[in-house]
N, C-alpha and C. Protein backbone atom coordinates (compact mmCIF):
# COMPACT_ATOMS: atom_id res chain seq x y z
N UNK A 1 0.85 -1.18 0.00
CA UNK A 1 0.00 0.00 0.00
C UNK A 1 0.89 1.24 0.00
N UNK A 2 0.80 1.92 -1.15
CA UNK A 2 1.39 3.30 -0.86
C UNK A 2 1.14 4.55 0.08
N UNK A 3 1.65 5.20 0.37
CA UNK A 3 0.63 6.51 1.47
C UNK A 3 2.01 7.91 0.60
N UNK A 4 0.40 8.45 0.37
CA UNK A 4 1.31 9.63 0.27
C UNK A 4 1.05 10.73 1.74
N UNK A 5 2.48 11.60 2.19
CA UNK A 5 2.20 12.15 3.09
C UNK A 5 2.92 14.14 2.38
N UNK A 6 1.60 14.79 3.05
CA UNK A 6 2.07 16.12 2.44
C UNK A 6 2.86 16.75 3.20
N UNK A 7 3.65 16.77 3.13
CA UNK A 7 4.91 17.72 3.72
C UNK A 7 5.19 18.91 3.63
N UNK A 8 5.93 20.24 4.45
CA UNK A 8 6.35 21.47 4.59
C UNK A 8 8.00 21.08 4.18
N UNK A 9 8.52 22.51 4.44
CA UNK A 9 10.26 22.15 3.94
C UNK A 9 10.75 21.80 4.76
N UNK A 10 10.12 21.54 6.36
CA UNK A 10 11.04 20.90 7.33
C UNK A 10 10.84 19.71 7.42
N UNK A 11 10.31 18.94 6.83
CA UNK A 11 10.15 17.51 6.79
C UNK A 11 8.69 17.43 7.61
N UNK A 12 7.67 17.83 7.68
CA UNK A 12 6.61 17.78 8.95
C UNK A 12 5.46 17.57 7.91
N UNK A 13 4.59 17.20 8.73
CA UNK A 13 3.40 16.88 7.36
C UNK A 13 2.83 18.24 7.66
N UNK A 14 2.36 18.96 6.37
CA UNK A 14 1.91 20.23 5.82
C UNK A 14 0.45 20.64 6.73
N UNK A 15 0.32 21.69 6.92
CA UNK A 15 -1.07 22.03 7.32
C UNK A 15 -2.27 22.17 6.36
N UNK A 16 -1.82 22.01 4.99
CA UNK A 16 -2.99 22.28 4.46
C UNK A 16 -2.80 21.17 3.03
N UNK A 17 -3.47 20.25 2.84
CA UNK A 17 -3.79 19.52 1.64
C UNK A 17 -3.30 20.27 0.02
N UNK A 18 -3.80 21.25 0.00
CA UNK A 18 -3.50 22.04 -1.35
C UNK A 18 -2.50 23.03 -1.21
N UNK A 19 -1.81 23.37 -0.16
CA UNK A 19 -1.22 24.09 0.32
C UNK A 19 0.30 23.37 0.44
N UNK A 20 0.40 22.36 0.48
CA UNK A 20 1.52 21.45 1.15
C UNK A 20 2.64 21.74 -0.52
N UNK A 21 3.86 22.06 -0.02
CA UNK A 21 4.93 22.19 -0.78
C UNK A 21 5.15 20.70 -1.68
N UNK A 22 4.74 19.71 -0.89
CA UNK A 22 5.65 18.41 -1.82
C UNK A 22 4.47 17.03 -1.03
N UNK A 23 4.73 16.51 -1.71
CA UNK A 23 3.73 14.56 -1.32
C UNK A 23 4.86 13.84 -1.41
N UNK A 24 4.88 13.65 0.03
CA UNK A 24 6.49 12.03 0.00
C UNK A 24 5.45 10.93 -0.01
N UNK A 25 5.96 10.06 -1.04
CA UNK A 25 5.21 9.01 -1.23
C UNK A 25 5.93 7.66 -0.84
N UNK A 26 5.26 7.02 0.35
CA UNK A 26 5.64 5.60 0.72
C UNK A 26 5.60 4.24 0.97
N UNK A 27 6.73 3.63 0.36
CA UNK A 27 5.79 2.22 0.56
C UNK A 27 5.17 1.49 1.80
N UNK A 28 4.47 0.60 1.52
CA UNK A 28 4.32 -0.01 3.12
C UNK A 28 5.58 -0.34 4.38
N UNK A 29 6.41 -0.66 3.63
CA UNK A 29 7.73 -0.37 4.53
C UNK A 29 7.81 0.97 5.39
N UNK A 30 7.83 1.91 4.55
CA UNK A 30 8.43 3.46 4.91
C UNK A 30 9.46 3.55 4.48
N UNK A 31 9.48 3.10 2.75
CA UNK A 31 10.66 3.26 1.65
C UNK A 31 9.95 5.08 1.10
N UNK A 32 11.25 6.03 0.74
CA UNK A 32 10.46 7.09 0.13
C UNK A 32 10.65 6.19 -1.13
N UNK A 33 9.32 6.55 -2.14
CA UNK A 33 9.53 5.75 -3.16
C UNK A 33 9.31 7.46 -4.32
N UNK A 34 8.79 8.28 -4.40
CA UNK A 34 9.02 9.58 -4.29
C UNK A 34 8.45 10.66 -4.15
N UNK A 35 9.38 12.36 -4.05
CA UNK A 35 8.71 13.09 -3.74
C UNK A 35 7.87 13.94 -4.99
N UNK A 36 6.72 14.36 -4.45
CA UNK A 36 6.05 14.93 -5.83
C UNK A 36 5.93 16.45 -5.33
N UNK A 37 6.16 17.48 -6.44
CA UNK A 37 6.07 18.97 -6.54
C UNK A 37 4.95 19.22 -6.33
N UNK A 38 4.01 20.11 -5.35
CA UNK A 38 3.14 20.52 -5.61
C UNK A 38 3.08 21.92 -6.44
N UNK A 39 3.31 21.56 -7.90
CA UNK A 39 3.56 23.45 -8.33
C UNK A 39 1.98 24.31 -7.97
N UNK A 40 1.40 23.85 -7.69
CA UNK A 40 -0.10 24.95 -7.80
C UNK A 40 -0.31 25.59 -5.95
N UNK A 41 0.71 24.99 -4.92
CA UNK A 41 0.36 25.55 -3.62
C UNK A 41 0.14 26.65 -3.24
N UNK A 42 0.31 27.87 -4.19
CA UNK A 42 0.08 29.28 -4.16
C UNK A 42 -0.91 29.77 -4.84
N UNK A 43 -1.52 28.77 -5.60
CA UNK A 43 -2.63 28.79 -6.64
C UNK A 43 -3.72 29.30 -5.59
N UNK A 44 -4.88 30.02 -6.26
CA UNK A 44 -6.44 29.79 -5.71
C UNK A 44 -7.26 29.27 -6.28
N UNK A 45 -8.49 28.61 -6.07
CA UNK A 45 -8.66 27.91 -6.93
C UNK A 45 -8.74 26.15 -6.27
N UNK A 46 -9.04 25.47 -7.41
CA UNK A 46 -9.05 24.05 -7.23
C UNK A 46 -9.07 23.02 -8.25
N UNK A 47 -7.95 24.05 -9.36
CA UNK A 47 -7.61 23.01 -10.67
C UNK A 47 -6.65 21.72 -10.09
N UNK A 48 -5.57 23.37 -9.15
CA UNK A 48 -4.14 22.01 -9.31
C UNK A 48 -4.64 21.22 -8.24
N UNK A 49 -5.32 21.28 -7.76
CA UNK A 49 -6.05 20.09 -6.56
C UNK A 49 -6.49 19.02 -7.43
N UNK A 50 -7.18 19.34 -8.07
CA UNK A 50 -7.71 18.12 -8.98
C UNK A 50 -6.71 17.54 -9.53
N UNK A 51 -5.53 18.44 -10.15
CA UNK A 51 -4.01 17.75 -10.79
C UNK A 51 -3.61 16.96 -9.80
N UNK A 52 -3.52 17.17 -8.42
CA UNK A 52 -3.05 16.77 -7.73
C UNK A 52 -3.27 15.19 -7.09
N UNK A 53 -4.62 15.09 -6.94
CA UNK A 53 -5.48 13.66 -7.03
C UNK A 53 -4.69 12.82 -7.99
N UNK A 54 -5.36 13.42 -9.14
CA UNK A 54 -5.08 12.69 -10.38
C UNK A 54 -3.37 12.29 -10.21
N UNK A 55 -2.20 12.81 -9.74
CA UNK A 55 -1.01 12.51 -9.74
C UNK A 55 -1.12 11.32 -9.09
N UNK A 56 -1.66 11.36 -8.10
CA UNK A 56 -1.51 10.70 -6.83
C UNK A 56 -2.33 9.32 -7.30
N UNK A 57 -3.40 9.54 -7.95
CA UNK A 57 -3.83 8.41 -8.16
C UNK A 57 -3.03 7.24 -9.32
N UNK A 58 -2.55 8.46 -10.10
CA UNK A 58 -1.63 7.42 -10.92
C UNK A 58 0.16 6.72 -10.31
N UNK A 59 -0.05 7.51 -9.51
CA UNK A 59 1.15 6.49 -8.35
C UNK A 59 0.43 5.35 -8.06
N UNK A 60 -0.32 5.24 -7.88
CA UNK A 60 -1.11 4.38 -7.09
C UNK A 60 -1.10 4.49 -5.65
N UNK A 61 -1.53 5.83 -5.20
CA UNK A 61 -1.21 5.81 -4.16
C UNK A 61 -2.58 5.45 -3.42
N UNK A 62 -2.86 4.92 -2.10
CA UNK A 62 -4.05 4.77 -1.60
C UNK A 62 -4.16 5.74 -0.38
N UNK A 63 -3.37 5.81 0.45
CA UNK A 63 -3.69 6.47 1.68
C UNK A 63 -2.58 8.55 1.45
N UNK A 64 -3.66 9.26 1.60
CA UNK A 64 -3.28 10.32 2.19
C UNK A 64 -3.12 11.16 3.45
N UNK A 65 -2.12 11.41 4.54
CA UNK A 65 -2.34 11.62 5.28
C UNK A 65 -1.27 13.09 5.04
N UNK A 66 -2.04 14.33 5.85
CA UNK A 66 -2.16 15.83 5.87
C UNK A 66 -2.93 16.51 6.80
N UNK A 67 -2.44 17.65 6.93
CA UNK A 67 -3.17 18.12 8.30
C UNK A 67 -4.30 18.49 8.60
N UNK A 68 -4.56 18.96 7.20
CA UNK A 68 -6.10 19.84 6.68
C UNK A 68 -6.10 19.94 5.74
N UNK A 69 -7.94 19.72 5.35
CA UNK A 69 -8.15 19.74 4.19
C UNK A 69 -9.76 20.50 4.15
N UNK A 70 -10.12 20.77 2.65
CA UNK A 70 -11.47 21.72 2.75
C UNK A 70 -12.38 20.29 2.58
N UNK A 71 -13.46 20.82 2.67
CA UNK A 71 -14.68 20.03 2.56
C UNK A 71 -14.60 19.00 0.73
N UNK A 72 -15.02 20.31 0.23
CA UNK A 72 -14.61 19.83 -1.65
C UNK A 72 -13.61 18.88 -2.14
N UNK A 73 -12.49 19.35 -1.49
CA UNK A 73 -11.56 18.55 -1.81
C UNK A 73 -11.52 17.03 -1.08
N UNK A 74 -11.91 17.02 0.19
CA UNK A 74 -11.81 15.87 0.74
C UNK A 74 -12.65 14.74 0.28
N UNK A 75 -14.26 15.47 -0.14
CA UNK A 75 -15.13 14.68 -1.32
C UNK A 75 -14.57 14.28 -2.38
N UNK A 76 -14.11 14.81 -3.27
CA UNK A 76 -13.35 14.44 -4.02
C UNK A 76 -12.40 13.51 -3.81
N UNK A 77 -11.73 13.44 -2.89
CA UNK A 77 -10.56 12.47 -2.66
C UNK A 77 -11.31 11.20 -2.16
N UNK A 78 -12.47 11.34 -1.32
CA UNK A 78 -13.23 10.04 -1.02
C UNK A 78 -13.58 9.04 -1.88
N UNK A 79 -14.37 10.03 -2.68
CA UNK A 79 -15.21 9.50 -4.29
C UNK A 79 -14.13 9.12 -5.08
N UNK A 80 -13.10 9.24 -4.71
CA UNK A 80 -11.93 8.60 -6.01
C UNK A 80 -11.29 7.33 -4.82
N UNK A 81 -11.53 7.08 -4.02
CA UNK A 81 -11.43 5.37 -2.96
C UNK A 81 -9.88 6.19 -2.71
N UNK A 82 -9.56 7.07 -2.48
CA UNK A 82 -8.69 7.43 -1.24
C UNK A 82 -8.87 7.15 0.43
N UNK A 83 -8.02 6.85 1.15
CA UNK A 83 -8.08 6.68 2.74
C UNK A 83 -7.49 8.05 3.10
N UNK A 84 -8.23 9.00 3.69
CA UNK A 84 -7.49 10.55 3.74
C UNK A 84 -7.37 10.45 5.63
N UNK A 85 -6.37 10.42 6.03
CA UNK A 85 -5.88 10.11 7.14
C UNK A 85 -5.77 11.81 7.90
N UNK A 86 -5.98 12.24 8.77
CA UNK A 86 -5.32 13.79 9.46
C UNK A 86 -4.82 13.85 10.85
N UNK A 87 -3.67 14.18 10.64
CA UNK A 87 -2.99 14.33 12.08
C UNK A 87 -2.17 15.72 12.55
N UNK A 88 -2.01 16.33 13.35
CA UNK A 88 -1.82 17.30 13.84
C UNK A 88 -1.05 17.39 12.87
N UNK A 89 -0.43 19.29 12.49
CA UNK A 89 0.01 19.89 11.23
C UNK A 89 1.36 19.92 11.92
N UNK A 90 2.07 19.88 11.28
CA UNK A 90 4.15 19.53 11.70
C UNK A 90 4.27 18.80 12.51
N UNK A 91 3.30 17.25 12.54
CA UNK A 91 4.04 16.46 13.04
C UNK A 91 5.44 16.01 12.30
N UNK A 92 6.53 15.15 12.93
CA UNK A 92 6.96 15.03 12.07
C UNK A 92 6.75 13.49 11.47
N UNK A 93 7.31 13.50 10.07
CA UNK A 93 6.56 11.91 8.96
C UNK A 93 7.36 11.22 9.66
N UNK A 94 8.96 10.86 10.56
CA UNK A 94 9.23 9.56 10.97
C UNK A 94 7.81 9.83 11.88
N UNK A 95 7.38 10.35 12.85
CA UNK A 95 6.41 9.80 13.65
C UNK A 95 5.25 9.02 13.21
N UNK A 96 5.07 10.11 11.50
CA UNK A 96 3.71 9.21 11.18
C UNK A 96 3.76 7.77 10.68
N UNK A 97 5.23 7.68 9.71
CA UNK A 97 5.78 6.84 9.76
C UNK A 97 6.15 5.34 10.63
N UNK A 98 6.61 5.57 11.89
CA UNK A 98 6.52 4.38 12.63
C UNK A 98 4.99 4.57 12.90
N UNK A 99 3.95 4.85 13.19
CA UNK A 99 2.47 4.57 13.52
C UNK A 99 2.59 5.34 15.25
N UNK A 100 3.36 6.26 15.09
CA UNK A 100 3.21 6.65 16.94
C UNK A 100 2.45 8.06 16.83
N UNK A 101 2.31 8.64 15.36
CA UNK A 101 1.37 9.92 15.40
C UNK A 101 -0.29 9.52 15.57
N UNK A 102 -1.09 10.41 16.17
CA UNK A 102 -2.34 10.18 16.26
C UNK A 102 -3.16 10.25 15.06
N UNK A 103 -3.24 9.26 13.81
CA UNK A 103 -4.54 9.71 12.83
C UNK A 103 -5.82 9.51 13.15
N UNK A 104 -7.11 10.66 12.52
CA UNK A 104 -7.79 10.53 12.77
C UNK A 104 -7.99 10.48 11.16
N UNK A 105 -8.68 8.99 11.00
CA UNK A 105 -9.44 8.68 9.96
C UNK A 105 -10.87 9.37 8.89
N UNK A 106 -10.77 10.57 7.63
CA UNK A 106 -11.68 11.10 7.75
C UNK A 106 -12.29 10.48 6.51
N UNK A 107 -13.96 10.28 6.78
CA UNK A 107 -14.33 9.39 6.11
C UNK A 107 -15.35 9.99 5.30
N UNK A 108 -16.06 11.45 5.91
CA UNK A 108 -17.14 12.09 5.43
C UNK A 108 -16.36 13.59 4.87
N UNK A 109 -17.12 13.79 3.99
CA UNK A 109 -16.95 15.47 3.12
C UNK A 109 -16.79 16.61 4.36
N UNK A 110 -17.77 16.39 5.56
CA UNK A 110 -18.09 17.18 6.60
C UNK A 110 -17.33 17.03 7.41
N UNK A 111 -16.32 16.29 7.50
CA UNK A 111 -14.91 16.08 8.23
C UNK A 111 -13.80 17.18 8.10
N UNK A 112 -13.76 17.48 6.40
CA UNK A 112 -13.10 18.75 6.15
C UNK A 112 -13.43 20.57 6.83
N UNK A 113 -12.32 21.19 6.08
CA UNK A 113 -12.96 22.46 6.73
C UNK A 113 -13.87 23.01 5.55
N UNK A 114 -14.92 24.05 6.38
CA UNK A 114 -15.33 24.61 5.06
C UNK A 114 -14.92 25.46 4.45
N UNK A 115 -15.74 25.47 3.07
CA UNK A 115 -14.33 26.72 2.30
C UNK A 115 -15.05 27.81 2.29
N UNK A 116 -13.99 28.50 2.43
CA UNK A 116 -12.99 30.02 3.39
C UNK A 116 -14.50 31.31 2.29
N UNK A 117 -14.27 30.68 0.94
CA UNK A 117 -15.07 31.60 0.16
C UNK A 117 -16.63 30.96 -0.04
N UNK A 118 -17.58 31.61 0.21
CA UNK A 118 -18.87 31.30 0.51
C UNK A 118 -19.39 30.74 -1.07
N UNK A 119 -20.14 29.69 -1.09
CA UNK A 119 -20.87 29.44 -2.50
C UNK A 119 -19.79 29.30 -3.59
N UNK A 120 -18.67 28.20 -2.96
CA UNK A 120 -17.86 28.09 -3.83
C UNK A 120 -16.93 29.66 -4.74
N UNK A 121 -17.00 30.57 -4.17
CA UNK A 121 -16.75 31.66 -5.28
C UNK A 121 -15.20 31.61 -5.27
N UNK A 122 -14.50 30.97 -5.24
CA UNK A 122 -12.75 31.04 -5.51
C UNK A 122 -12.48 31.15 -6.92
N UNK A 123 -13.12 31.15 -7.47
CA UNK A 123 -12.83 31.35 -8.58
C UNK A 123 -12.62 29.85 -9.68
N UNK A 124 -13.10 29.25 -9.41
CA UNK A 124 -12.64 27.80 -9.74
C UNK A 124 -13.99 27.11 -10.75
N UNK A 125 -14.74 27.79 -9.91
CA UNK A 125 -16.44 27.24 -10.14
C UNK A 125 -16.75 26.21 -9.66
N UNK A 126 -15.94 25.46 -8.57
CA UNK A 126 -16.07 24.25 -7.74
C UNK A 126 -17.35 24.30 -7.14
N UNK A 127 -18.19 25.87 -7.06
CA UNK A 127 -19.59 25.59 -5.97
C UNK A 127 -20.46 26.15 -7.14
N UNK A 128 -20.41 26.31 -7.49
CA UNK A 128 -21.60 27.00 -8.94
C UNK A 128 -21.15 27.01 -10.16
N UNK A 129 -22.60 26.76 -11.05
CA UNK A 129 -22.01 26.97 -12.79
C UNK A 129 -22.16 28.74 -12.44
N UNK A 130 -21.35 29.48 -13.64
CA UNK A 130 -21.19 30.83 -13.44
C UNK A 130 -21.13 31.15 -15.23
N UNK A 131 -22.12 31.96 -15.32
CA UNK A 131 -22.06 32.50 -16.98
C UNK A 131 -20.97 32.88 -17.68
N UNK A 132 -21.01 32.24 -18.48
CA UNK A 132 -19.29 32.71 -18.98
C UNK A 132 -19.47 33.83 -19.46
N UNK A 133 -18.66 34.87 -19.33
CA UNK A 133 -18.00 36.01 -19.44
C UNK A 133 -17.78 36.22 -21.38
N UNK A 134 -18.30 37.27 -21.97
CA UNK A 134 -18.06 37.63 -23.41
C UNK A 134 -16.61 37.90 -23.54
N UNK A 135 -16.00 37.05 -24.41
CA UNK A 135 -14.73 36.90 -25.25
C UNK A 135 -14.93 38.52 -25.62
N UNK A 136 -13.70 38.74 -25.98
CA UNK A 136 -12.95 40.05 -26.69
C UNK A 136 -12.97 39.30 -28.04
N UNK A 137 -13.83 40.27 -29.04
CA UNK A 137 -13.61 40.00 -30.39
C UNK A 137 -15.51 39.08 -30.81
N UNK A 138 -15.69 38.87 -29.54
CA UNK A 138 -17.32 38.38 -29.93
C UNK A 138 -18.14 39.67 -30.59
N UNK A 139 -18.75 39.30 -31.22
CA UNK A 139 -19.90 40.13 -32.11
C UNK A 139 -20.90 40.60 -31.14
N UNK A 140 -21.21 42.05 -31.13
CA UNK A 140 -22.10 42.27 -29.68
C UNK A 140 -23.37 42.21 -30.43
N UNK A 141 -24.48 42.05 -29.67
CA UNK A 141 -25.95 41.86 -29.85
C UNK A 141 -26.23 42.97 -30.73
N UNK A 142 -26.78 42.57 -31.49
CA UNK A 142 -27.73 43.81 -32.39
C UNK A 142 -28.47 44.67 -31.84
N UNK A 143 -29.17 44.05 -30.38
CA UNK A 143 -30.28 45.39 -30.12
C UNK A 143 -29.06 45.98 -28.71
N UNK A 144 -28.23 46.04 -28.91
CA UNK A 144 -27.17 46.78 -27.82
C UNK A 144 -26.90 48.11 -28.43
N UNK A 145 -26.72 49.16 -27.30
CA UNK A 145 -26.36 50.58 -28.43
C UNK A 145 -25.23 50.68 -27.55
N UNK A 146 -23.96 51.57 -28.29
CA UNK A 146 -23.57 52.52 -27.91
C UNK A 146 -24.03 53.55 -27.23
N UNK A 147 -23.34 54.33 -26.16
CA UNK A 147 -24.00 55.08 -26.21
C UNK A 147 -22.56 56.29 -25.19
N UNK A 148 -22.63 57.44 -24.80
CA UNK A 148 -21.84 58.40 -24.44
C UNK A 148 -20.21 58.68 -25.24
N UNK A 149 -19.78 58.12 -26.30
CA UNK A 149 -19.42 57.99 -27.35
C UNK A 149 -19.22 59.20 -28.25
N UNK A 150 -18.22 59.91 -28.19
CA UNK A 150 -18.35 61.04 -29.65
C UNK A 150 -17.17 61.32 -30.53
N UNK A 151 -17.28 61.73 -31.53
CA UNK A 151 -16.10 61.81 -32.25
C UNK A 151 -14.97 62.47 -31.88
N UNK A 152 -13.59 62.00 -32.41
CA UNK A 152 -12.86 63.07 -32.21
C UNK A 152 -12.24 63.32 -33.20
N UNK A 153 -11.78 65.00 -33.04
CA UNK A 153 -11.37 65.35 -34.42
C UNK A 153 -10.02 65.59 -34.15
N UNK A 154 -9.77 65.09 -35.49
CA UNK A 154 -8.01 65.51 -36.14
C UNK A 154 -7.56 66.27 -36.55
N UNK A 155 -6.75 66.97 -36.16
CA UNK A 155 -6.29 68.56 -37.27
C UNK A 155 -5.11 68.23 -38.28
């Protein structure tokens, strides 16, 4: 069984799921088998989260353990047969490692925290469909006017 664990730069598991600098990924031993970049941790949003799954799932990884995570994301990680494990934020991974850190097993969406921006609005569209926005260069409606608009002249 693999476990990926999200880590800070001091070796401690990360406080925040999408937030976490790097995923040490290990075997059932507690071989690092390796570390993965999180490039999107400064991101807002919840693309590279989804990149991030998806990495993880093609490791084959099964168990995630991290300090915190949002509600959305932790659904997500459920619904894809992840084991999302949480234990205090900088513990450090030998602890989680030998089995002497405390996990608490989270099994429901409502386990996570909720997110920070109300009705999904991060910008992501993770909580609502949202009208897409008119392209530059679209053809505007016929019954639209101009209007406060006047010439200017050239000498």
């Amino acid at each position: 069984m693999l476990r990926a664990i999200a880590v800070n730069a001091a070796n401690n598991v990360a406080g925040h799921f999408g937030k976490a600098p790097e995923f040490a990924v290990y075997d059932a031993q507690g071989q690092l088998i390796e570390r993965m970049i999180n490039s999107g941790s400064k991101a807002v949003g919840c693309k590279h989260k989804k990149q991030l799954q998806r990495r993880l799932s093609e490791l084959g990884v099964q168990e995630i353990v991290l300090g915190s995570i949002g509600q959305r994301s932790l659904a997500r990680l459920l619904n894809a047969g992840f084991v999302v494990s949480q234990v205090a934020a900088r513990t450090p991974v030998s602890d989680v490692l030998a089995g002497t850190a405390n996990k608490l097993n989270l099994t429901a969406a409502e386990h996570g925290r909720p997110c920070k921006r109300e009705k999904g609005e991060c910008g992501c569209g993770c909580g609502s469909k949202k009208a897409a926005a008119p392209k530059i260069g679209m053809m505007m409606n016929s019954m639209s006017r101009l209007s406060g608009l006047s010439r200017i002249k050239l000498k």
